[in-house]
PDB file of N, CA and C in Angstrom:
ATOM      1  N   UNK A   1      53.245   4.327  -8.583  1.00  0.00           N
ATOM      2  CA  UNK A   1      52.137   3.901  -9.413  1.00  0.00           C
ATOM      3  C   UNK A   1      50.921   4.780  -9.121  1.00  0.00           C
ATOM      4  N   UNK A   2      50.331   5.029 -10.367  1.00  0.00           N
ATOM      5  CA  UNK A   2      48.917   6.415 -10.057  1.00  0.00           C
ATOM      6  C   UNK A   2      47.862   5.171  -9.487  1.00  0.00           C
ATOM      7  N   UNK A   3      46.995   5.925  -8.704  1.00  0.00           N
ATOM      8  CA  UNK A   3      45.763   5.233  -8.650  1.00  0.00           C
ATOM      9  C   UNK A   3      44.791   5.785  -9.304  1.00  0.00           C
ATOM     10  N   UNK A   4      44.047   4.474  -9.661  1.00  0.00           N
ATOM     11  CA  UNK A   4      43.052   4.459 -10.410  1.00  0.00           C
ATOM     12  C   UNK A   4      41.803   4.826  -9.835  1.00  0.00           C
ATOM     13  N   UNK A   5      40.953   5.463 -10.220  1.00  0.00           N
ATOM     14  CA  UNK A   5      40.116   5.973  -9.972  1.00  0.00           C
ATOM     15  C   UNK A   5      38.323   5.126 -10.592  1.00  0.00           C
ATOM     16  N   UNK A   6      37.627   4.554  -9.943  1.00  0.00           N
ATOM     17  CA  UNK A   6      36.719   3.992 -10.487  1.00  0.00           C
ATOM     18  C   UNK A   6      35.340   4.676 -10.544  1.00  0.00           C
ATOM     19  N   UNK A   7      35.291   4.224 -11.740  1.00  0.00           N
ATOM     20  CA  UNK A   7      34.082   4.732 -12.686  1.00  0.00           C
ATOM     21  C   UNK A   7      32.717   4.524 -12.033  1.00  0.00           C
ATOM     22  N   UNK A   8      31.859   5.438 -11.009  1.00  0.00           N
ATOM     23  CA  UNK A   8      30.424   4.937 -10.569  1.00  0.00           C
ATOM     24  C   UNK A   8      29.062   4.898 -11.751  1.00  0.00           C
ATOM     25  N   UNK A   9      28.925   3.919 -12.080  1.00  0.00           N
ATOM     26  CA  UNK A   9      27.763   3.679 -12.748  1.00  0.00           C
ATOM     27  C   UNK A   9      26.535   3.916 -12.157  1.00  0.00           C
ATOM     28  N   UNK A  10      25.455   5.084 -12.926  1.00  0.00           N
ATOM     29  CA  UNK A  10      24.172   5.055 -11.885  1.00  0.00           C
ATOM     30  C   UNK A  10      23.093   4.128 -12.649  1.00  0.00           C
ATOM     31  N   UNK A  11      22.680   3.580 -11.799  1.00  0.00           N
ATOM     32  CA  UNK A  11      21.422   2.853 -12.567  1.00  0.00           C
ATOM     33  C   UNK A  11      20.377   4.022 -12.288  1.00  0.00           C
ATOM     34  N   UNK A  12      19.345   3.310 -13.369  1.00  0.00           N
ATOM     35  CA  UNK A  12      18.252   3.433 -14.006  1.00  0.00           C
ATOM     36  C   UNK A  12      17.340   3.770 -12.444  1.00  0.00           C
ATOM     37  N   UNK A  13      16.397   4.345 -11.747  1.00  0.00           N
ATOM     38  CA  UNK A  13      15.659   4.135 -10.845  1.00  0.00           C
ATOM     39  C   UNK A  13      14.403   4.522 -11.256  1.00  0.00           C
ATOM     40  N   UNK A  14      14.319   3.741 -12.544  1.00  0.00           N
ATOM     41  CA  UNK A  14      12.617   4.064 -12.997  1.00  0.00           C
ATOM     42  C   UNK A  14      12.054   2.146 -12.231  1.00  0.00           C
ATOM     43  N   UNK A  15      11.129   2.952 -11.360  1.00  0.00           N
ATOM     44  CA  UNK A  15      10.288   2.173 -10.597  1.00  0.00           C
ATOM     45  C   UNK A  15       8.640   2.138 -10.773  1.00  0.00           C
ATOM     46  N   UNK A  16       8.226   1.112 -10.928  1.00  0.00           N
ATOM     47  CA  UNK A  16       7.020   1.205 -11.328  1.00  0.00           C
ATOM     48  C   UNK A  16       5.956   1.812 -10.233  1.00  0.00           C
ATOM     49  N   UNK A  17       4.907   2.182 -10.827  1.00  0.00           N
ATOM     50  CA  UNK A  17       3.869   3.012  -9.527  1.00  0.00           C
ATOM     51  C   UNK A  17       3.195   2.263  -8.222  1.00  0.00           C
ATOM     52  N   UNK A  18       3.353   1.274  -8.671  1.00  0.00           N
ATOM     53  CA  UNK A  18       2.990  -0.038  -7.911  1.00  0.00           C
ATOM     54  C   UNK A  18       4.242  -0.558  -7.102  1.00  0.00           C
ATOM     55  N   UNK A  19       5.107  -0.494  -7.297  1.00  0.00           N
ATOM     56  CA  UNK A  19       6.534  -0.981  -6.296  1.00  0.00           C
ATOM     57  C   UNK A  19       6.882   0.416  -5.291  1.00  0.00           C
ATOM     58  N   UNK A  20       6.270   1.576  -6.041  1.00  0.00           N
ATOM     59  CA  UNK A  20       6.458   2.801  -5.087  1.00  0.00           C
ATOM     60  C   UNK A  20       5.911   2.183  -3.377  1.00  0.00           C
ATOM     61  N   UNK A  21       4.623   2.015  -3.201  1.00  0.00           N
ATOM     62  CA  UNK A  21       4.059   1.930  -2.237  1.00  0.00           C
ATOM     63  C   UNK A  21       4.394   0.352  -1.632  1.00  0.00           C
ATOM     64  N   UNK A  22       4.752   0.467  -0.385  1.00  0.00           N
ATOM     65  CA  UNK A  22       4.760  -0.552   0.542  1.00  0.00           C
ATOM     66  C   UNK A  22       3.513  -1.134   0.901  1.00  0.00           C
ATOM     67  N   UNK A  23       2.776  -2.484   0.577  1.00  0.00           N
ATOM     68  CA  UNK A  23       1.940  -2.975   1.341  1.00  0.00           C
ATOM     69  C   UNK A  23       2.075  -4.017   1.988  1.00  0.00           C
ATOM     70  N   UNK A  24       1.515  -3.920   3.195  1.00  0.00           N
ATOM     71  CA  UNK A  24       1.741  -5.050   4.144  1.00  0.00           C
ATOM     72  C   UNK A  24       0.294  -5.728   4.288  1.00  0.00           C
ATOM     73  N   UNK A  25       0.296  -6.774   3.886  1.00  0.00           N
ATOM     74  CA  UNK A  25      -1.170  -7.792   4.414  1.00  0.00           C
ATOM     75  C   UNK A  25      -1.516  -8.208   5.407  1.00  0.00           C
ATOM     76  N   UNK A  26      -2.276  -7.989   5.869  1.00  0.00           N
ATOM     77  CA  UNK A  26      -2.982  -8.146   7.506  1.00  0.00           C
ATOM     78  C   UNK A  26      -3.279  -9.831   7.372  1.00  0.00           C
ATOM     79  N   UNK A  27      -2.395 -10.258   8.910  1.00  0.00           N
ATOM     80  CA  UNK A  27      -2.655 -11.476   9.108  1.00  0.00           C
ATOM     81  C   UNK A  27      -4.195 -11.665   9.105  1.00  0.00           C
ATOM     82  N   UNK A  28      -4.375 -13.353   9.182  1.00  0.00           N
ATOM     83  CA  UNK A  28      -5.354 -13.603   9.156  1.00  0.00           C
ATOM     84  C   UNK A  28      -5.929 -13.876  10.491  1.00  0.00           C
ATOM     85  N   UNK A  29      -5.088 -14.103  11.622  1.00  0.00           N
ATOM     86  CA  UNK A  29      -6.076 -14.272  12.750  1.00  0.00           C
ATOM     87  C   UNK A  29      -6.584 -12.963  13.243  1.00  0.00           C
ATOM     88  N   UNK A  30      -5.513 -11.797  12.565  1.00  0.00           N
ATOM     89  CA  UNK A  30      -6.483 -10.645  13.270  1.00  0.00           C
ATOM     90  C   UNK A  30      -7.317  -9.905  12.186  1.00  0.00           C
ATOM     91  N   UNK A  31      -7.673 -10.507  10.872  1.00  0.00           N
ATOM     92  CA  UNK A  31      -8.874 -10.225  10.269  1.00  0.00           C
ATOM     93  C   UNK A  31      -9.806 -11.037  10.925  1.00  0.00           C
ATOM     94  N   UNK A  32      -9.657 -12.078  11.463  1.00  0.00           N
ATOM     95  CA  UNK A  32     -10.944 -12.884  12.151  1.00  0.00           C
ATOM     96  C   UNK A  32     -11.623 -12.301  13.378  1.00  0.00           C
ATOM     97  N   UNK A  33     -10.397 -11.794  14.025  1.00  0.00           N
ATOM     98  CA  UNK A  33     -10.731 -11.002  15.626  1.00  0.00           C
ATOM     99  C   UNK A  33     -11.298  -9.436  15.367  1.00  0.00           C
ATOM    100  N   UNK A  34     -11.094  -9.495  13.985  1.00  0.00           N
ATOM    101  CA  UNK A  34     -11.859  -8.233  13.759  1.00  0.00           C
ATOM    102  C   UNK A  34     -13.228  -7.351  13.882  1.00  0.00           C
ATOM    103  N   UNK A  35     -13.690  -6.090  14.181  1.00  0.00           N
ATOM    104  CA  UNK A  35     -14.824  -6.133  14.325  1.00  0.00           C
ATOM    105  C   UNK A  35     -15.911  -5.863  13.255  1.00  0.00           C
ATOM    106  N   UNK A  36     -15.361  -5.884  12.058  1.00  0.00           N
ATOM    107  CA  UNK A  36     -16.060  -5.830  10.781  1.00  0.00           C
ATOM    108  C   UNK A  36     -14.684  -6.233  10.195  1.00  0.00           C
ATOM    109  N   UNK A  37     -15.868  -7.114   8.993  1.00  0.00           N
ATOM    110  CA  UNK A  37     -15.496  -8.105   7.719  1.00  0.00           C
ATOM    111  C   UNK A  37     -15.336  -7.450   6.640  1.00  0.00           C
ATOM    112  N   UNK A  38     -14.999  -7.578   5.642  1.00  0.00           N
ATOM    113  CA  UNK A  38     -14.597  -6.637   4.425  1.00  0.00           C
ATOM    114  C   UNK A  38     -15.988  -6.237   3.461  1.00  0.00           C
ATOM    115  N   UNK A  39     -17.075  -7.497   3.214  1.00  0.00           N
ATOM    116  CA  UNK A  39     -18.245  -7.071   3.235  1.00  0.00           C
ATOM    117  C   UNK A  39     -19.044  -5.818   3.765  1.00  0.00           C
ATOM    118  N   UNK A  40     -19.040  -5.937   5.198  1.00  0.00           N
ATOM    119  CA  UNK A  40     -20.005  -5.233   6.120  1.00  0.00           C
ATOM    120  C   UNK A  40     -19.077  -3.565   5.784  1.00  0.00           C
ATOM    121  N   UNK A  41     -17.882  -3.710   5.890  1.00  0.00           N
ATOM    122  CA  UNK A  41     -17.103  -2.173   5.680  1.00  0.00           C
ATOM    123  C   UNK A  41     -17.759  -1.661   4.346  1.00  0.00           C
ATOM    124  N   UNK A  42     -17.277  -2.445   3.331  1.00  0.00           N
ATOM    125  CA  UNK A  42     -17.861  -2.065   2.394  1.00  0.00           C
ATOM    126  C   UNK A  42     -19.198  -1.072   1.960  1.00  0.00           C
ATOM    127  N   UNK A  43     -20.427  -1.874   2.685  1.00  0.00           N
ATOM    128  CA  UNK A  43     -21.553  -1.861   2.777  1.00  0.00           C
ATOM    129  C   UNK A  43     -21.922  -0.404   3.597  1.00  0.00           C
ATOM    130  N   UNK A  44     -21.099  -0.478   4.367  1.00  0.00           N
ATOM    131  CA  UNK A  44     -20.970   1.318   5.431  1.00  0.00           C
ATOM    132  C   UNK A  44     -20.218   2.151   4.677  1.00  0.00           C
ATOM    133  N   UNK A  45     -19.537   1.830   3.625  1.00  0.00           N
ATOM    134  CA  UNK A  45     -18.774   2.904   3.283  1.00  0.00           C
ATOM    135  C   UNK A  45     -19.487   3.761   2.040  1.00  0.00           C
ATOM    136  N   UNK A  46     -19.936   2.426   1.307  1.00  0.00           N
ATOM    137  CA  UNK A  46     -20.431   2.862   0.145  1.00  0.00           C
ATOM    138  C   UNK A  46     -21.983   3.822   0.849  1.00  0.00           C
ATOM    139  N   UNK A  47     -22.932   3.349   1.345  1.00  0.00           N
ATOM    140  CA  UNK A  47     -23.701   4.047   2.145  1.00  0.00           C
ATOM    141  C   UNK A  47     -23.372   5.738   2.816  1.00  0.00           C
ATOM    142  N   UNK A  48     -21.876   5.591   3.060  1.00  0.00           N
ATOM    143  CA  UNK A  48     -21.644   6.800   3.316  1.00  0.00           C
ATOM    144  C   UNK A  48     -21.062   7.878   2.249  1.00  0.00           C
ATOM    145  N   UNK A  49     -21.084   7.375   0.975  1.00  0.00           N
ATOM    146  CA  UNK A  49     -20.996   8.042  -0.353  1.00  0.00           C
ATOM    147  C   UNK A  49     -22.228   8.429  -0.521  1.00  0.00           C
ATOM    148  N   UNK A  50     -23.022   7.208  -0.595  1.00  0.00           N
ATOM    149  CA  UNK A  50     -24.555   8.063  -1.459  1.00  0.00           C
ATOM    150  C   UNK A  50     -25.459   8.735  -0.177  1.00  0.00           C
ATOM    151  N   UNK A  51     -25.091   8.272   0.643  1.00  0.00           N
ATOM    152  CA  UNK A  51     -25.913   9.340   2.299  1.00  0.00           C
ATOM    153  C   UNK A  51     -25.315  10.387   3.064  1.00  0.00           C
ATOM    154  N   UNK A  52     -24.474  10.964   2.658  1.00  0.00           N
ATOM    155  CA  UNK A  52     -23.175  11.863   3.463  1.00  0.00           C
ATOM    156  C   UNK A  52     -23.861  12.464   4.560  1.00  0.00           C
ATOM    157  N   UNK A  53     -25.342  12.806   4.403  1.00  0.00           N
ATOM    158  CA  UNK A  53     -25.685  13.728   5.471  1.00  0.00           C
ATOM    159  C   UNK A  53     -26.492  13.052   6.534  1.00  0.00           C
ATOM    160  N   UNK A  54     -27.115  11.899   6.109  1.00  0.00           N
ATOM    161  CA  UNK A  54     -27.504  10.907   7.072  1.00  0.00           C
ATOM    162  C   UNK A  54     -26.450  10.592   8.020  1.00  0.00           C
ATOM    163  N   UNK A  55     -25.521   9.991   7.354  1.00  0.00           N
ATOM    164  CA  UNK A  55     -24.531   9.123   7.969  1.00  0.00           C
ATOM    165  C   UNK A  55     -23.836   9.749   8.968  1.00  0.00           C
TER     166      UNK A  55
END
């Protein structure tokens, strides 16, 4: 008896741009133990856009 030989089907691997990247969410007790809040980062970061040479 011949053997049969099976047919590999490829899927599709259109993935959206958003499922590309892995994110992991930072617990919450160590956003608390943190030493800046998402506010205060903010507030330094944007500062360091419009002040580059101060900062």
């Amino acid at each position: 008896m011949a053997k049969r030989r099976k047919k590999i089907k490829k899927k599709k691997t259109e993935i959206e741009e958003s499922q590309k990247e892995l994110i992991i969410k930072t617990r919450s007790d160590w956003i608390k133990k943190g030493l800046v809040n998402k506010k205060s980062y903010e507030k330094k970061y944007n500062d360091s856009i419009k002040n580059n040479d101060a900062f």
